[in-house]
C-alpha atoms as a PDB file:
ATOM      1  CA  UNK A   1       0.000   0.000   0.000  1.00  0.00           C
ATOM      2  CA  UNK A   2       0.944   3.802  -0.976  1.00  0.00           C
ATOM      3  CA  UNK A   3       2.519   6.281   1.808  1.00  0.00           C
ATOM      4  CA  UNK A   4      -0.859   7.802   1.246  1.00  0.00           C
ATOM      5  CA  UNK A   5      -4.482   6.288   1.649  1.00  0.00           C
ATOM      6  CA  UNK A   6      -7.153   8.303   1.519  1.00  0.00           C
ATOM      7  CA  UNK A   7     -10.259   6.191   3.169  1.00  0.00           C
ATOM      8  CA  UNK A   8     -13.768   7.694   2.104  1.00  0.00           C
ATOM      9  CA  UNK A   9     -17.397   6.947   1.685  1.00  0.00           C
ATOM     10  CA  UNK A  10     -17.886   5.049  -1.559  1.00  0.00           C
ATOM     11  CA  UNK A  11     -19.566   6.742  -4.690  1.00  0.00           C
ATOM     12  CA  UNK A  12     -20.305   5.394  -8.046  1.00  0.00           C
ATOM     13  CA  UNK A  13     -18.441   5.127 -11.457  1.00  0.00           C
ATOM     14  CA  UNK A  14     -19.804   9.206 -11.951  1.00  0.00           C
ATOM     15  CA  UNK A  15     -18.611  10.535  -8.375  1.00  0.00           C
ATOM     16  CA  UNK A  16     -15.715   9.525  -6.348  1.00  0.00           C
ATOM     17  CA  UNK A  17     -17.385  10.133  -2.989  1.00  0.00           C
ATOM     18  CA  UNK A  18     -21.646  10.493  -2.012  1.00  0.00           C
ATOM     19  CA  UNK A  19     -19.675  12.921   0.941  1.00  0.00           C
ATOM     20  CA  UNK A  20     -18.261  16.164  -0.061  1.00  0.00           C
ATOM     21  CA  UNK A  21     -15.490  16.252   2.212  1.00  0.00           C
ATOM     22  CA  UNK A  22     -14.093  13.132   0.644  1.00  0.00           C
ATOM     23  CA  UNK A  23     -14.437  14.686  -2.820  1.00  0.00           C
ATOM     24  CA  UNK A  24     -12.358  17.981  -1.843  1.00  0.00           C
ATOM     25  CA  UNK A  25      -9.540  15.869  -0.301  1.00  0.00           C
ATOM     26  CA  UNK A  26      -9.750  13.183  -3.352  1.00  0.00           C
ATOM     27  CA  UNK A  27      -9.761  15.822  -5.771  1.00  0.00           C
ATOM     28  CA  UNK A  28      -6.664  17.598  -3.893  1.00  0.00           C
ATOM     29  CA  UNK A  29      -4.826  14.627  -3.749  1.00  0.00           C
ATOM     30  CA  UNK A  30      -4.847  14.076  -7.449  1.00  0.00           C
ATOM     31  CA  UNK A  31      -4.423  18.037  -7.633  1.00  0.00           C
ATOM     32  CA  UNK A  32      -0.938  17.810  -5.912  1.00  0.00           C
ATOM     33  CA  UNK A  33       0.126  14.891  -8.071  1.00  0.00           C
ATOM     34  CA  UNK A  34       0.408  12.553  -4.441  1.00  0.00           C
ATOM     35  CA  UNK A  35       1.171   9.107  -5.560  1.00  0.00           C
ATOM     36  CA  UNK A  36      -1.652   7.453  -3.187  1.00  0.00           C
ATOM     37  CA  UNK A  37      -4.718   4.839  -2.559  1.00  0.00           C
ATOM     38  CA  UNK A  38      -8.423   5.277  -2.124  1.00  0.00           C
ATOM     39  CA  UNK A  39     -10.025   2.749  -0.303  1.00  0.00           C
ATOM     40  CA  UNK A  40     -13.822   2.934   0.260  1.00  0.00           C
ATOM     41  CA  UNK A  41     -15.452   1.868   3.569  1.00  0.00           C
ATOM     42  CA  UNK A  42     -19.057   0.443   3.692  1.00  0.00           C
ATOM     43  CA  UNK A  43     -19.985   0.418   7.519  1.00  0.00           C
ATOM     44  CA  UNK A  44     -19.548   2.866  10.309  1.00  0.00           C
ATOM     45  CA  UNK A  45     -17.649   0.268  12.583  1.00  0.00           C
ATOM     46  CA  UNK A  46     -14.837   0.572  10.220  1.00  0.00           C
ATOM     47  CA  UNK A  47     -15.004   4.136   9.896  1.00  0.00           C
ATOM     48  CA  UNK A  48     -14.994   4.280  13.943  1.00  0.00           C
ATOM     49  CA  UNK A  49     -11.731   2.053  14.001  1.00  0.00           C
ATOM     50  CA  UNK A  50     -10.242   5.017  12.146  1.00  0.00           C
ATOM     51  CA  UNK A  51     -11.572   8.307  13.482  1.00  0.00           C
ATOM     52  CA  UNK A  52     -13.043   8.882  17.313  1.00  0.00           C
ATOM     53  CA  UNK A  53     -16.043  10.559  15.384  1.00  0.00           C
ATOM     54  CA  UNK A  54     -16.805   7.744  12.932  1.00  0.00           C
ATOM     55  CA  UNK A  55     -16.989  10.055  10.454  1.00  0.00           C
ATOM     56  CA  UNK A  56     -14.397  10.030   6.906  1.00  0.00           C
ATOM     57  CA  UNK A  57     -12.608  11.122   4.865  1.00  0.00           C
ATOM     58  CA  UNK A  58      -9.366   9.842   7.108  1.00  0.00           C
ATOM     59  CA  UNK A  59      -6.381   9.803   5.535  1.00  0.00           C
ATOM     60  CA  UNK A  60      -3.095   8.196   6.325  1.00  0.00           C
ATOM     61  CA  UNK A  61       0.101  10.025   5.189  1.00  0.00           C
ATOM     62  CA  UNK A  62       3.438   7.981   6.022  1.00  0.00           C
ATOM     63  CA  UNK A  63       1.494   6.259   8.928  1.00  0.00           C
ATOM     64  CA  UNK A  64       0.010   8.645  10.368  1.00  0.00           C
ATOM     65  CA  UNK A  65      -3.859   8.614  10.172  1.00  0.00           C
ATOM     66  CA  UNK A  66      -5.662  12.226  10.148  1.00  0.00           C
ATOM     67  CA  UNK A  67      -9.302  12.753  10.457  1.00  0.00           C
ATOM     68  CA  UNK A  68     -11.066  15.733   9.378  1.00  0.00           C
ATOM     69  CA  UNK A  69     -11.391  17.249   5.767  1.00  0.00           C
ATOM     70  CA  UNK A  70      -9.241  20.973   6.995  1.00  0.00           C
ATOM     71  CA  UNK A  71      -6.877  18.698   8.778  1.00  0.00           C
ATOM     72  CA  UNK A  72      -6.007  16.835   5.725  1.00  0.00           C
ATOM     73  CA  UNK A  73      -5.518  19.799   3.835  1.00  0.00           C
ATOM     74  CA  UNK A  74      -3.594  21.440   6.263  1.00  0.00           C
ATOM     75  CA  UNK A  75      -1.146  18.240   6.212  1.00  0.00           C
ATOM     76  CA  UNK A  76      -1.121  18.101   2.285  1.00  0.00           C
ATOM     77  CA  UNK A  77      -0.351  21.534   2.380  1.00  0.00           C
ATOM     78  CA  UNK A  78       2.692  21.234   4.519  1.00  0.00           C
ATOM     79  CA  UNK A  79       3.760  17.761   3.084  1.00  0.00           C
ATOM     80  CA  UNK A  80       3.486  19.461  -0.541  1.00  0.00           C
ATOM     81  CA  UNK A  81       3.982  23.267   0.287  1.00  0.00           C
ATOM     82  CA  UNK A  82       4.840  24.060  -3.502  1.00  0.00           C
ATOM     83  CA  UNK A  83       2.451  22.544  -4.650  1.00  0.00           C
ATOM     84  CA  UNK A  84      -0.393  25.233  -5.335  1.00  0.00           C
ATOM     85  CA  UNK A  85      -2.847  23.286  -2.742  1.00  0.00           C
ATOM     86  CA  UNK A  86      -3.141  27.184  -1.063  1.00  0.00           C
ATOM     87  CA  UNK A  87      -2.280  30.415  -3.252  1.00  0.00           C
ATOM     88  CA  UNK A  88       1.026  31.459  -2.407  1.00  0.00           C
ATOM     89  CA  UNK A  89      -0.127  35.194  -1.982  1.00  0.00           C
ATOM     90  CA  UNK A  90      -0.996  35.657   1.834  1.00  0.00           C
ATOM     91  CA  UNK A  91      -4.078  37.305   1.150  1.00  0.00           C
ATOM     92  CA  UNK A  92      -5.845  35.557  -1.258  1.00  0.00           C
ATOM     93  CA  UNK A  93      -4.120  32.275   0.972  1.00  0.00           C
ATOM     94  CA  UNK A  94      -6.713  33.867   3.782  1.00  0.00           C
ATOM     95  CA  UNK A  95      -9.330  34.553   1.414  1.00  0.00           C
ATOM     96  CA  UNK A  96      -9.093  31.218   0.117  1.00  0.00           C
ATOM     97  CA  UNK A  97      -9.468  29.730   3.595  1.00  0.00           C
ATOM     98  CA  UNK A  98     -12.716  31.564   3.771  1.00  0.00           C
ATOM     99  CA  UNK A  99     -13.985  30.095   1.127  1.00  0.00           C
ATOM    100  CA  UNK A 100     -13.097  26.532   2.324  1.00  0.00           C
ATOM    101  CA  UNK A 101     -15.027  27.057   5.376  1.00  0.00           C
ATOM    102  CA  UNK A 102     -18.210  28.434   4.340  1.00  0.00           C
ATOM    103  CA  UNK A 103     -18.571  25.172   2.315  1.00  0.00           C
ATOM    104  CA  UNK A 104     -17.748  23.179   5.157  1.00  0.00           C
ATOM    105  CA  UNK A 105     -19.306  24.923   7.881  1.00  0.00           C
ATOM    106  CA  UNK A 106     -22.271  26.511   6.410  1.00  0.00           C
ATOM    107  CA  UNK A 107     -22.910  25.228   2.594  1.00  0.00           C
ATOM    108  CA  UNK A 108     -22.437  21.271   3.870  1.00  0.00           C
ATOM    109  CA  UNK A 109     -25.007  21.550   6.762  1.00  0.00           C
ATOM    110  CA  UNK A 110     -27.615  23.300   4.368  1.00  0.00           C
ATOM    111  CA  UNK A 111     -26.778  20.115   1.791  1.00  0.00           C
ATOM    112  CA  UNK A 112     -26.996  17.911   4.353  1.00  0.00           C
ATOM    113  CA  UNK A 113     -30.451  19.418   5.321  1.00  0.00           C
ATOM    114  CA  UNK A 114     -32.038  18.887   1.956  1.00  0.00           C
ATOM    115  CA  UNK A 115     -30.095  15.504   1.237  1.00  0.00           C
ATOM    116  CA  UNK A 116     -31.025  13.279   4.446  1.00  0.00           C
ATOM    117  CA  UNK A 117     -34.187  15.581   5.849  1.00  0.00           C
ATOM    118  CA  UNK A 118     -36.381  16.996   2.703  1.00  0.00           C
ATOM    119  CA  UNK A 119     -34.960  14.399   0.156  1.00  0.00           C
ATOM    120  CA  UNK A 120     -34.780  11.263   2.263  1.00  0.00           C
ATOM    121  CA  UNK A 121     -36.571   8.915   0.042  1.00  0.00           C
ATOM    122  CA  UNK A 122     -34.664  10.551  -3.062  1.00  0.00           C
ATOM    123  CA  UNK A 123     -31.074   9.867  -1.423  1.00  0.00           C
ATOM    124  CA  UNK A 124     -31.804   6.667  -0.422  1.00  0.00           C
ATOM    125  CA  UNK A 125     -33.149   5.372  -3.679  1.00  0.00           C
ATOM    126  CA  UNK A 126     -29.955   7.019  -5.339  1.00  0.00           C
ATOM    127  CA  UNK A 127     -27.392   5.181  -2.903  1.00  0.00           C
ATOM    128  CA  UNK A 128     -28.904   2.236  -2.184  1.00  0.00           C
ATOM    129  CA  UNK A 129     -30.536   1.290  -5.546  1.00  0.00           C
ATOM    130  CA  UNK A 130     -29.157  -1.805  -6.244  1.00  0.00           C
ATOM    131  CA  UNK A 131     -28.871  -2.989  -2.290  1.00  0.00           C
ATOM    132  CA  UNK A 132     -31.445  -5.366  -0.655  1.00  0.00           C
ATOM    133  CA  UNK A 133     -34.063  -4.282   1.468  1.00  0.00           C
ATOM    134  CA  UNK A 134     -33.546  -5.016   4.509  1.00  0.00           C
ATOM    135  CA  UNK A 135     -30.263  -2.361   4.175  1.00  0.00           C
ATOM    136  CA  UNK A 136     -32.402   0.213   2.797  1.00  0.00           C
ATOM    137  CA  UNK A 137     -34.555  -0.465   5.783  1.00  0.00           C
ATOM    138  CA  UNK A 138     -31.455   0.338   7.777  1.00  0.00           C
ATOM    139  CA  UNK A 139     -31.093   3.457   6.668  1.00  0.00           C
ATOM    140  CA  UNK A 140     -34.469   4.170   7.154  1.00  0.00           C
ATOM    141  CA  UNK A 141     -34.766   3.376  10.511  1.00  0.00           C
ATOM    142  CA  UNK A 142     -31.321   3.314  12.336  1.00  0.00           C
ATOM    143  CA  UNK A 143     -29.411   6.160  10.261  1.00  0.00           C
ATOM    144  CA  UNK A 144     -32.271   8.871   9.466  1.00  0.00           C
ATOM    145  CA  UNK A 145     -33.308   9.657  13.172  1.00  0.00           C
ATOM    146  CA  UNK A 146     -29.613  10.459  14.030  1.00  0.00           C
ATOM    147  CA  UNK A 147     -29.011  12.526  10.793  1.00  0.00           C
ATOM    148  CA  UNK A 148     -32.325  14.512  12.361  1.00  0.00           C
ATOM    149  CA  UNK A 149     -30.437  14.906  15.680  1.00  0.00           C
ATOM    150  CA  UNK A 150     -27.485  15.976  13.779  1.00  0.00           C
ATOM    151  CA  UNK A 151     -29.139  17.986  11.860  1.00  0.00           C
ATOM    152  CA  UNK A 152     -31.026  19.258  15.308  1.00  0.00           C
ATOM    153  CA  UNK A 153     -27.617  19.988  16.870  1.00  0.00           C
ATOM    154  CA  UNK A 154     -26.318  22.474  14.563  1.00  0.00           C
ATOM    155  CA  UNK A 155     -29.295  24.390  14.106  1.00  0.00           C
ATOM    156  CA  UNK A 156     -30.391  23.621  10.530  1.00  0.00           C
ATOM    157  CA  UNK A 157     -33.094  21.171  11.223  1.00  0.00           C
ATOM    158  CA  UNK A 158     -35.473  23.543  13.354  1.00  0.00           C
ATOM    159  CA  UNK A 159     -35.643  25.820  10.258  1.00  0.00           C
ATOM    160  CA  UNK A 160     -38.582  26.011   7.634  1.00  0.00           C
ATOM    161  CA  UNK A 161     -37.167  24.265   4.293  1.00  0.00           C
ATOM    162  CA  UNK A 162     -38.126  27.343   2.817  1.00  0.00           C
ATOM    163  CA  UNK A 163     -35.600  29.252   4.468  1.00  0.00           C
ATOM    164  CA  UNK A 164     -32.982  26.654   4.104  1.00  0.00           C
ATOM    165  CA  UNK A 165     -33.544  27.398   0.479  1.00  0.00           C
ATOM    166  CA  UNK A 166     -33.088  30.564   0.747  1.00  0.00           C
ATOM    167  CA  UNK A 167     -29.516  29.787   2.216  1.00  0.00           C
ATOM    168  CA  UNK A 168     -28.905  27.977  -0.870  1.00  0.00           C
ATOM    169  CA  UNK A 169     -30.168  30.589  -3.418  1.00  0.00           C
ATOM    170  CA  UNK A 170     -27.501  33.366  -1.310  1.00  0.00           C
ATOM    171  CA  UNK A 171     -24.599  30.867  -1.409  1.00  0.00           C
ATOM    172  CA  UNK A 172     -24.997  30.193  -4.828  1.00  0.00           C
ATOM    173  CA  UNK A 173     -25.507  33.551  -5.405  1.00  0.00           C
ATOM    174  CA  UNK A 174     -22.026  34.111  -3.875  1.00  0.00           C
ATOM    175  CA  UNK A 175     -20.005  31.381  -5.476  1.00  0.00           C
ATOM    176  CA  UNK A 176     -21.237  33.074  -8.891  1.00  0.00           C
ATOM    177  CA  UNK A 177     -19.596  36.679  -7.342  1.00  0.00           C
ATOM    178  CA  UNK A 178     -16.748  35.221  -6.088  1.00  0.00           C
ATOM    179  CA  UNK A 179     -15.995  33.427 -10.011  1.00  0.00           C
ATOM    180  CA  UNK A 180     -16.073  37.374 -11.157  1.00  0.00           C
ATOM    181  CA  UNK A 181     -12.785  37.523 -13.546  1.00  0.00           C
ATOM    182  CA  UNK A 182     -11.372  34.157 -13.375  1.00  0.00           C
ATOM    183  CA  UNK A 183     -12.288  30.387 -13.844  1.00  0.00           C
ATOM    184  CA  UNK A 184     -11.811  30.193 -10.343  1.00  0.00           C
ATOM    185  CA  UNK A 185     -12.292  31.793  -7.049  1.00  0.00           C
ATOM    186  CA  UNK A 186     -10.467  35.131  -6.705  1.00  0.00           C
ATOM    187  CA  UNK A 187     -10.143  35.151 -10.571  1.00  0.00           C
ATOM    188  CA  UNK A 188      -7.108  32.524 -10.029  1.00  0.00           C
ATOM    189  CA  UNK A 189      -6.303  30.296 -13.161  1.00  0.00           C
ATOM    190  CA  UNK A 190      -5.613  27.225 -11.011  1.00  0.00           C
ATOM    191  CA  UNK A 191      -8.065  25.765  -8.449  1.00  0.00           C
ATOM    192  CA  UNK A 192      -7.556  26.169  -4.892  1.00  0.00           C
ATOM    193  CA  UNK A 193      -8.585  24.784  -1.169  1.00  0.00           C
ATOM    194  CA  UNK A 194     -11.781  26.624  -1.297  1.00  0.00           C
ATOM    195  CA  UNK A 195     -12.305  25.745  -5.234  1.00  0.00           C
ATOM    196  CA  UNK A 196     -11.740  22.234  -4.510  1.00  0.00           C
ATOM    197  CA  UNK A 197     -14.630  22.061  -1.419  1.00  0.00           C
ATOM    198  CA  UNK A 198     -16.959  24.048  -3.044  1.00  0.00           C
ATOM    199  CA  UNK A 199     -16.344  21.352  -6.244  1.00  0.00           C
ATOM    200  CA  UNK A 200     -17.070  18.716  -3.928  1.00  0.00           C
ATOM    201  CA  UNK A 201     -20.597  20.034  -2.372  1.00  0.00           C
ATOM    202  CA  UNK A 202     -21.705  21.064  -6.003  1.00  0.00           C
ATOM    203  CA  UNK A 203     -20.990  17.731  -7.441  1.00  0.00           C
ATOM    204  CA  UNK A 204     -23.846  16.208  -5.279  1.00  0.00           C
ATOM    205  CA  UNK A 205     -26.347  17.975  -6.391  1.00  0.00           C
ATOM    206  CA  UNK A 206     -27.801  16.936 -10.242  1.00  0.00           C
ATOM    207  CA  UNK A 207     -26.148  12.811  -8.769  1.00  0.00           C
ATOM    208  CA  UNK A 208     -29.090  10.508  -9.931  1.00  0.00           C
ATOM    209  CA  UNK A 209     -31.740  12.800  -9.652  1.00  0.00           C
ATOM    210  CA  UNK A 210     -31.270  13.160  -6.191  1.00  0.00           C
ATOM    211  CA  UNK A 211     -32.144  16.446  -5.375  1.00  0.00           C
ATOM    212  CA  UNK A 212     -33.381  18.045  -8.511  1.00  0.00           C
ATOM    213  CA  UNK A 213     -35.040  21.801  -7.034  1.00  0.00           C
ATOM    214  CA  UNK A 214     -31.436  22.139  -6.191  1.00  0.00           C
ATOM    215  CA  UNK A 215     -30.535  21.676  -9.815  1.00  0.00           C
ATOM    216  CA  UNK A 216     -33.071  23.960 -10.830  1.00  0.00           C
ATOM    217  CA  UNK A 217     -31.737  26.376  -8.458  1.00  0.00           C
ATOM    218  CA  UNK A 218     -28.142  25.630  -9.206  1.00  0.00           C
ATOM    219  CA  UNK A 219     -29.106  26.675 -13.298  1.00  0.00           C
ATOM    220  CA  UNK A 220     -30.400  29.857 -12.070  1.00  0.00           C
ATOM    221  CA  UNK A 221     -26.538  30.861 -12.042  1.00  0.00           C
ATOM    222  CA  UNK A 222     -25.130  28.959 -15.547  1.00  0.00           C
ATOM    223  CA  UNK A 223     -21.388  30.088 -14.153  1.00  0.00           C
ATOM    224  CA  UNK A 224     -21.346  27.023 -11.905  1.00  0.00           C
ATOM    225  CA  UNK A 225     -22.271  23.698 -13.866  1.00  0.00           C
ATOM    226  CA  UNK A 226     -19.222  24.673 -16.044  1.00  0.00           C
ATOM    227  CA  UNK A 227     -16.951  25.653 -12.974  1.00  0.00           C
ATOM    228  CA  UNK A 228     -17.470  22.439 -11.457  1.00  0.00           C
ATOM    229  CA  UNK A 229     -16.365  20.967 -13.678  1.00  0.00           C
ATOM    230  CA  UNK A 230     -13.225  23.018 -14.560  1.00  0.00           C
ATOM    231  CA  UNK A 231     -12.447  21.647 -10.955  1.00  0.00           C
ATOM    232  CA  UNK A 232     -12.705  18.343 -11.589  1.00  0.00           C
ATOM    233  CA  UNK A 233     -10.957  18.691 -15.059  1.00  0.00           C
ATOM    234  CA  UNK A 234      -7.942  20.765 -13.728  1.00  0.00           C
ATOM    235  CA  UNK A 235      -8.086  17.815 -11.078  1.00  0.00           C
ATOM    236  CA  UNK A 236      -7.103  15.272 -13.289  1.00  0.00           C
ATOM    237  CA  UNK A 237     -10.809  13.550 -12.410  1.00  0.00           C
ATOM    238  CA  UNK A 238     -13.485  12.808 -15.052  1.00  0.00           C
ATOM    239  CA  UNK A 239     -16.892  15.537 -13.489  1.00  0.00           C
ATOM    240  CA  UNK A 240     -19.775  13.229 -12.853  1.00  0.00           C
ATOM    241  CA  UNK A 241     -21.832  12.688 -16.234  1.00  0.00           C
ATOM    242  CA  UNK A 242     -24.394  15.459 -15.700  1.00  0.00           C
ATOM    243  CA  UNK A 243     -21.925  17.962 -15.118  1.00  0.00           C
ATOM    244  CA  UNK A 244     -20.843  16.945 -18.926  1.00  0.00           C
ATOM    245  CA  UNK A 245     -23.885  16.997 -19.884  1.00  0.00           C
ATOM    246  CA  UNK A 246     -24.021  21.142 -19.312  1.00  0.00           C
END
């Protein structure tokens, strides 16, 4: 096995990961050129055995296993520091970091929200298609009402799903501002942390029909079908087949 291992949630032949996080760090890894391995887990017990949270993407870098999206990319960063993971100008390197934390701290919570709370047959049906029932049962039953407490916990799932809509009209909204003069964020001409999260969170949305007043939404602002998939291209990944469809 590689130096590197980058343990996720599985996806399908069209997206590397059904979890954003796992996209931004997969996508980052092949960004950097990191000779490494992806291995998929299927069950939370072997997530646990790898992160006190249960929760992936982990990866392992020369032994050492690290939890936690930012802390991954905080370790690529260092273990590559040339390797245009951050921009090397401090202030767009700040801006940049911005960017990579709205996605992860306010965009994945409101896709989160609509993916396991107002499109919870949808999602299901999308990742568990070809499983037998009694797993989709599973889901159902055992993983839903703790995705509610979740959900409960950070604030989101209290709100009207009206106004979490509205949270995803203003972010996309913001995205297509902050693509102003550039294929990327900040007008750069090479993706960045905050390209590469925001990449991961919009690949979700048009995946098997899963969520498609998103995708209506998302077309609203044409900018960021294409974007997306500049990420993934730039990447060295093939976008997910309705992003080539745009």
């Amino acid at each position: 096995m590689k130096s590197i291992v980058l343990y996720q949630y599985p996806g399908s032949p069209d997206l590397p990961s059904v979890s954003p996080p796992c996209v931004k760090v997969y996508l980052a890894l092949r960004l950097i050129g990191a000779d490494h391995d992806v291995v998929d887990l299927y069950s939370s017990s072997k997530a646990k055995k790898l992160s006190k949270t249960g929760r992936l993407p982990v990866v392992e870098i020369d032994g050492r296993l690290i939890p936690d999206s930012v802390d991954i990319m905080d370790a690529l960063e260092a273990k590559y520091p040339d390797s245009g993971l951050a921009p090397a100008d401090p202030q767009q390197a700040i801006r940049d970091r911005l960017w990579e934390h709205f996605v992860n701290d306010h965009m994945y919570f409101v896709g989160f929200y609509l993916r396991w709370i107002a499109n919870a047959d949808r999602t299901i049906d999308a990742m568990f298609r070809k499983a037998p029932w009694y797993m989709k049962l599973g889901v159902r039953y055992q993983y839903l009402p703790g995705a509610r407490r979740r959900a409960n916990l950070h604030g989101i799932g209290g709100k009207e799903e009206s106004a979490v809509h509205r949270n995803v009209e203003r972010a996309f909204a913001m995205l297509a501002d902050g693509l102003e003069g550039g294929p990327f964020l900040q007008g750069r001409e090479m993706p960045a942390r905050g390209d590469l999260a925001a990449a991961g969170m919009l690949a979700q949305i048009g995946w098997r029909d899963s969520m498609p007043q998103i995708l209506e939404r998302l077309d609203r602002h044409p900018v960021l079908r294409p974007y997306t998939a500049r990420v993934f291209e730039k990447c060295g990944a093939l976008p997910p087949k309705w992003l080539q469809r745009a």
